[in-house]
N, C-alpha and C. Protein backbone atom coordinates (compact mmCIF):
# COMPACT_ATOMS: atom_id res chain seq x y z
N UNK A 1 110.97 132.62 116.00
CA UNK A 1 110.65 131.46 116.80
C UNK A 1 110.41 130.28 115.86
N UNK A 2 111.20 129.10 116.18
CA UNK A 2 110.95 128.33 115.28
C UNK A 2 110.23 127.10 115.97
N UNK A 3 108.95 126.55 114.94
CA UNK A 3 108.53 125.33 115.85
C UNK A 3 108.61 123.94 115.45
N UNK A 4 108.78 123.09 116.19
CA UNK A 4 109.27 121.77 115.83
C UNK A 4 107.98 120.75 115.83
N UNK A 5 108.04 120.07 115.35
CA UNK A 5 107.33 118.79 114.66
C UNK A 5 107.27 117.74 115.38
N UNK A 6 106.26 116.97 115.95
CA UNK A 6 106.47 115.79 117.17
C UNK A 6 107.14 114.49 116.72
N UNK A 7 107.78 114.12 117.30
CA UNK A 7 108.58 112.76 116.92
C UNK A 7 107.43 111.95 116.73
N UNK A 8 107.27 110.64 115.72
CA UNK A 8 105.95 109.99 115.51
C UNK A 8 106.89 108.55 115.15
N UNK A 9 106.21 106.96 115.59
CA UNK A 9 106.80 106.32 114.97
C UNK A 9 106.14 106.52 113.72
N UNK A 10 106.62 104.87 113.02
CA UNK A 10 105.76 104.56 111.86
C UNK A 10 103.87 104.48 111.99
N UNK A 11 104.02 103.97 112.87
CA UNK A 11 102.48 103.90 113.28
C UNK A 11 101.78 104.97 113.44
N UNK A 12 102.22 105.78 114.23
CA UNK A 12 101.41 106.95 114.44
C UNK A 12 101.69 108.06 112.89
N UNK A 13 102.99 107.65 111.92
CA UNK A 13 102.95 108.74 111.07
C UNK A 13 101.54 108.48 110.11
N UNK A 14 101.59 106.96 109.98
CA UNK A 14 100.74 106.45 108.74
C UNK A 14 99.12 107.12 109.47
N UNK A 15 98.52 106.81 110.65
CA UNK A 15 97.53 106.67 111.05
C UNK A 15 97.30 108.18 111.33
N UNK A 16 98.27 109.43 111.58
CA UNK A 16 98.36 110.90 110.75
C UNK A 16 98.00 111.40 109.40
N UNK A 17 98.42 110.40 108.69
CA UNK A 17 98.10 110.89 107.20
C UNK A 17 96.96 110.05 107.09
N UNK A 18 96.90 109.75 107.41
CA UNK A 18 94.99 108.92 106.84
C UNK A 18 93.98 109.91 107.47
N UNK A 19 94.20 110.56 108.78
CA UNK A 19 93.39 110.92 109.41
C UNK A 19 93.18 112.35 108.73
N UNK A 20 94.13 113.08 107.53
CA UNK A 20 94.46 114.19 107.13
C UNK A 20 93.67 113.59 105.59
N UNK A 21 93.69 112.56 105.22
CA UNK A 21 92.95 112.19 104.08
C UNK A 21 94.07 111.93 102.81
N UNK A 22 95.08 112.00 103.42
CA UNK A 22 96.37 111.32 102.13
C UNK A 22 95.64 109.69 101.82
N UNK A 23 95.70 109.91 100.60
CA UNK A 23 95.70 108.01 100.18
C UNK A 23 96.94 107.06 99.07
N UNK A 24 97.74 108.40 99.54
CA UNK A 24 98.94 107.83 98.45
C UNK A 24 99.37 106.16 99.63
N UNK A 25 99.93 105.42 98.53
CA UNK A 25 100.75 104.14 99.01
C UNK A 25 101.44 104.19 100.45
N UNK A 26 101.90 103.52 101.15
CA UNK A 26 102.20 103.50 102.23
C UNK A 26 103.25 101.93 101.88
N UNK A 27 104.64 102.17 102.23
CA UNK A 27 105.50 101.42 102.32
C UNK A 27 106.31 101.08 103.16
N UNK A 28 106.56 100.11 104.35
CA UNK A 28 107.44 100.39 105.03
C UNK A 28 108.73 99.49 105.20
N UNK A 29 109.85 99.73 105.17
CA UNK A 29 111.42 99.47 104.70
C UNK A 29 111.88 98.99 106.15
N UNK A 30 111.93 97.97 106.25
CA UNK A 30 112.09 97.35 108.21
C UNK A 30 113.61 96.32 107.97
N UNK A 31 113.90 96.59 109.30
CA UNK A 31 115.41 95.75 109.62
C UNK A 31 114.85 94.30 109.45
N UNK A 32 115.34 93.29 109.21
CA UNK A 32 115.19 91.81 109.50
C UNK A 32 115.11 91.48 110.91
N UNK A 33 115.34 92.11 111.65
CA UNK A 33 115.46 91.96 113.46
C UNK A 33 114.00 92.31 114.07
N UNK A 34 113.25 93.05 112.83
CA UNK A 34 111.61 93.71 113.57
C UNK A 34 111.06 92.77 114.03
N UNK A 35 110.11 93.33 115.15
CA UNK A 35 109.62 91.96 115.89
C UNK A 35 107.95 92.02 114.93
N UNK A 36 107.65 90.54 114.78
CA UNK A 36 106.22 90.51 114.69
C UNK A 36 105.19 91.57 114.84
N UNK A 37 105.05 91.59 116.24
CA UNK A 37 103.79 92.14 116.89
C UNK A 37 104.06 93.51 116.15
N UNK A 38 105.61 94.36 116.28
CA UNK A 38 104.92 95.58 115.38
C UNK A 38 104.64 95.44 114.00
N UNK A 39 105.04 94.32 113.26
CA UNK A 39 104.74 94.50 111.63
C UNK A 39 103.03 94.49 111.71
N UNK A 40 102.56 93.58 112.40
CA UNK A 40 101.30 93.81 112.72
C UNK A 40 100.33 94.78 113.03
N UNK A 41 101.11 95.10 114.15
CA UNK A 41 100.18 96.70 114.28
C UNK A 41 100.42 97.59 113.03
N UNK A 42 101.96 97.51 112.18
CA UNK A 42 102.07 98.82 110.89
C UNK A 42 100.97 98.08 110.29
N UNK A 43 100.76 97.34 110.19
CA UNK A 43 99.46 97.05 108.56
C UNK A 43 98.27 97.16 109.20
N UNK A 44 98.18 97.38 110.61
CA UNK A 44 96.78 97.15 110.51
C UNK A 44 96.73 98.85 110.93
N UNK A 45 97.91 99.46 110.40
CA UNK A 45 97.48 101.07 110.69
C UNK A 45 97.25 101.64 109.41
N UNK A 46 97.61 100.75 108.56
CA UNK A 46 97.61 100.81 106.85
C UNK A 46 98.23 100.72 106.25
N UNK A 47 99.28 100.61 106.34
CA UNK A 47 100.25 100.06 105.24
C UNK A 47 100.04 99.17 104.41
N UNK A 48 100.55 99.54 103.44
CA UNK A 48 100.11 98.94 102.05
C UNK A 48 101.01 97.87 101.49
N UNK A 49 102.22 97.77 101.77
CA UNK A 49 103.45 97.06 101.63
C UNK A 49 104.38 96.86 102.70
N UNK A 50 105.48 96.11 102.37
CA UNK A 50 106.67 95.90 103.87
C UNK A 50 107.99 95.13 103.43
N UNK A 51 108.80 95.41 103.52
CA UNK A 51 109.97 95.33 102.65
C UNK A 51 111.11 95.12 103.57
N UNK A 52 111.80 94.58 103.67
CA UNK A 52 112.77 94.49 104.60
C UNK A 52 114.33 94.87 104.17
N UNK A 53 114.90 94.99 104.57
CA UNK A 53 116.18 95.74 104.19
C UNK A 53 117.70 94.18 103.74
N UNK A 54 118.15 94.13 102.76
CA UNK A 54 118.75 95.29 102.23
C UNK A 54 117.34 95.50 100.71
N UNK A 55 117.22 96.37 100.02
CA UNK A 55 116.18 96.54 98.72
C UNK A 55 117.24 96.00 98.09
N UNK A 56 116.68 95.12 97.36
CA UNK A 56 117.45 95.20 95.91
C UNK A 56 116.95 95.19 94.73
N UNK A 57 117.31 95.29 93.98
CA UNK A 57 116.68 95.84 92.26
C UNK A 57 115.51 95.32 91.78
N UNK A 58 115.13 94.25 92.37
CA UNK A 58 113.98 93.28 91.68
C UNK A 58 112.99 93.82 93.02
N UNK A 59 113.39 94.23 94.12
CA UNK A 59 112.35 94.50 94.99
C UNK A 59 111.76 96.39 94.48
N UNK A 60 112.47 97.13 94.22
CA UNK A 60 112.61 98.45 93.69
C UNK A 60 111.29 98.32 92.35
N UNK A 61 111.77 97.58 91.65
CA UNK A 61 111.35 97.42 90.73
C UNK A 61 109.96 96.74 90.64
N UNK A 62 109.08 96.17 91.70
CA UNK A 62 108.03 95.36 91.79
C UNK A 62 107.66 97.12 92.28
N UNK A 63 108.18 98.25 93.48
CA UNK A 63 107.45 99.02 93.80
C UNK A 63 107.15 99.95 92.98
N UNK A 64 108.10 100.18 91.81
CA UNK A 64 108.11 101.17 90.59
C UNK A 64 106.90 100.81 90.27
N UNK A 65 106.62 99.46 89.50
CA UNK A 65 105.63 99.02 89.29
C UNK A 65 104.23 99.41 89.75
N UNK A 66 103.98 98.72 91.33
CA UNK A 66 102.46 98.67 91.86
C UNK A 66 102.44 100.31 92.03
N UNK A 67 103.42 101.60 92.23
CA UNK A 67 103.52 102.96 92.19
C UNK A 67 103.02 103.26 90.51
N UNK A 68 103.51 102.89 89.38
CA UNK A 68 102.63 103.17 88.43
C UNK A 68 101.04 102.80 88.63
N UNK A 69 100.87 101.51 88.80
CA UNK A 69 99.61 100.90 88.63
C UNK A 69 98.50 101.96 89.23
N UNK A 70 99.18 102.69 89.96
CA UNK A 70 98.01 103.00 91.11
C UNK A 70 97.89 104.98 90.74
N UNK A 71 98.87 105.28 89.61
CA UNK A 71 98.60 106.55 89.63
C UNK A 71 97.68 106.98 88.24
């Protein structure tokens, strides 16, 4: 019997792992089309960063970064 895992957005995954006591970084990678009101609710569920798509090398590279700083 195999069991499956509940579909979660972003919101509910981040506000899962906090509630489990993870404190690693929290990043989230969003279309240019996201509306406001949810970038809002992701940070105020914790997210730590927010990045919009496409990444490119200088954005990678600021997260390499604040990902060292913090380990």
């Amino acid at each position: 019997m195999s069991s499956t895992m509940p579909i979660m957005d972003g919101i509910e995954a981040t506000k899962k792992l906090q509630s489990m006591g993870i404190t690693m970084m929290i990043v989230r990678i969003t279309t240019p089309d996201n509306n406001e009101k949810y970038h809002k609710e992701f940070m105020e569920a914790g997210r730590d960063e927010c990045y919009e798509k496409p990444l490119t090398k200088d954005i990678l590279q600021i997260l390499v970064e604040k990902i060292s700083n913090k380990v």
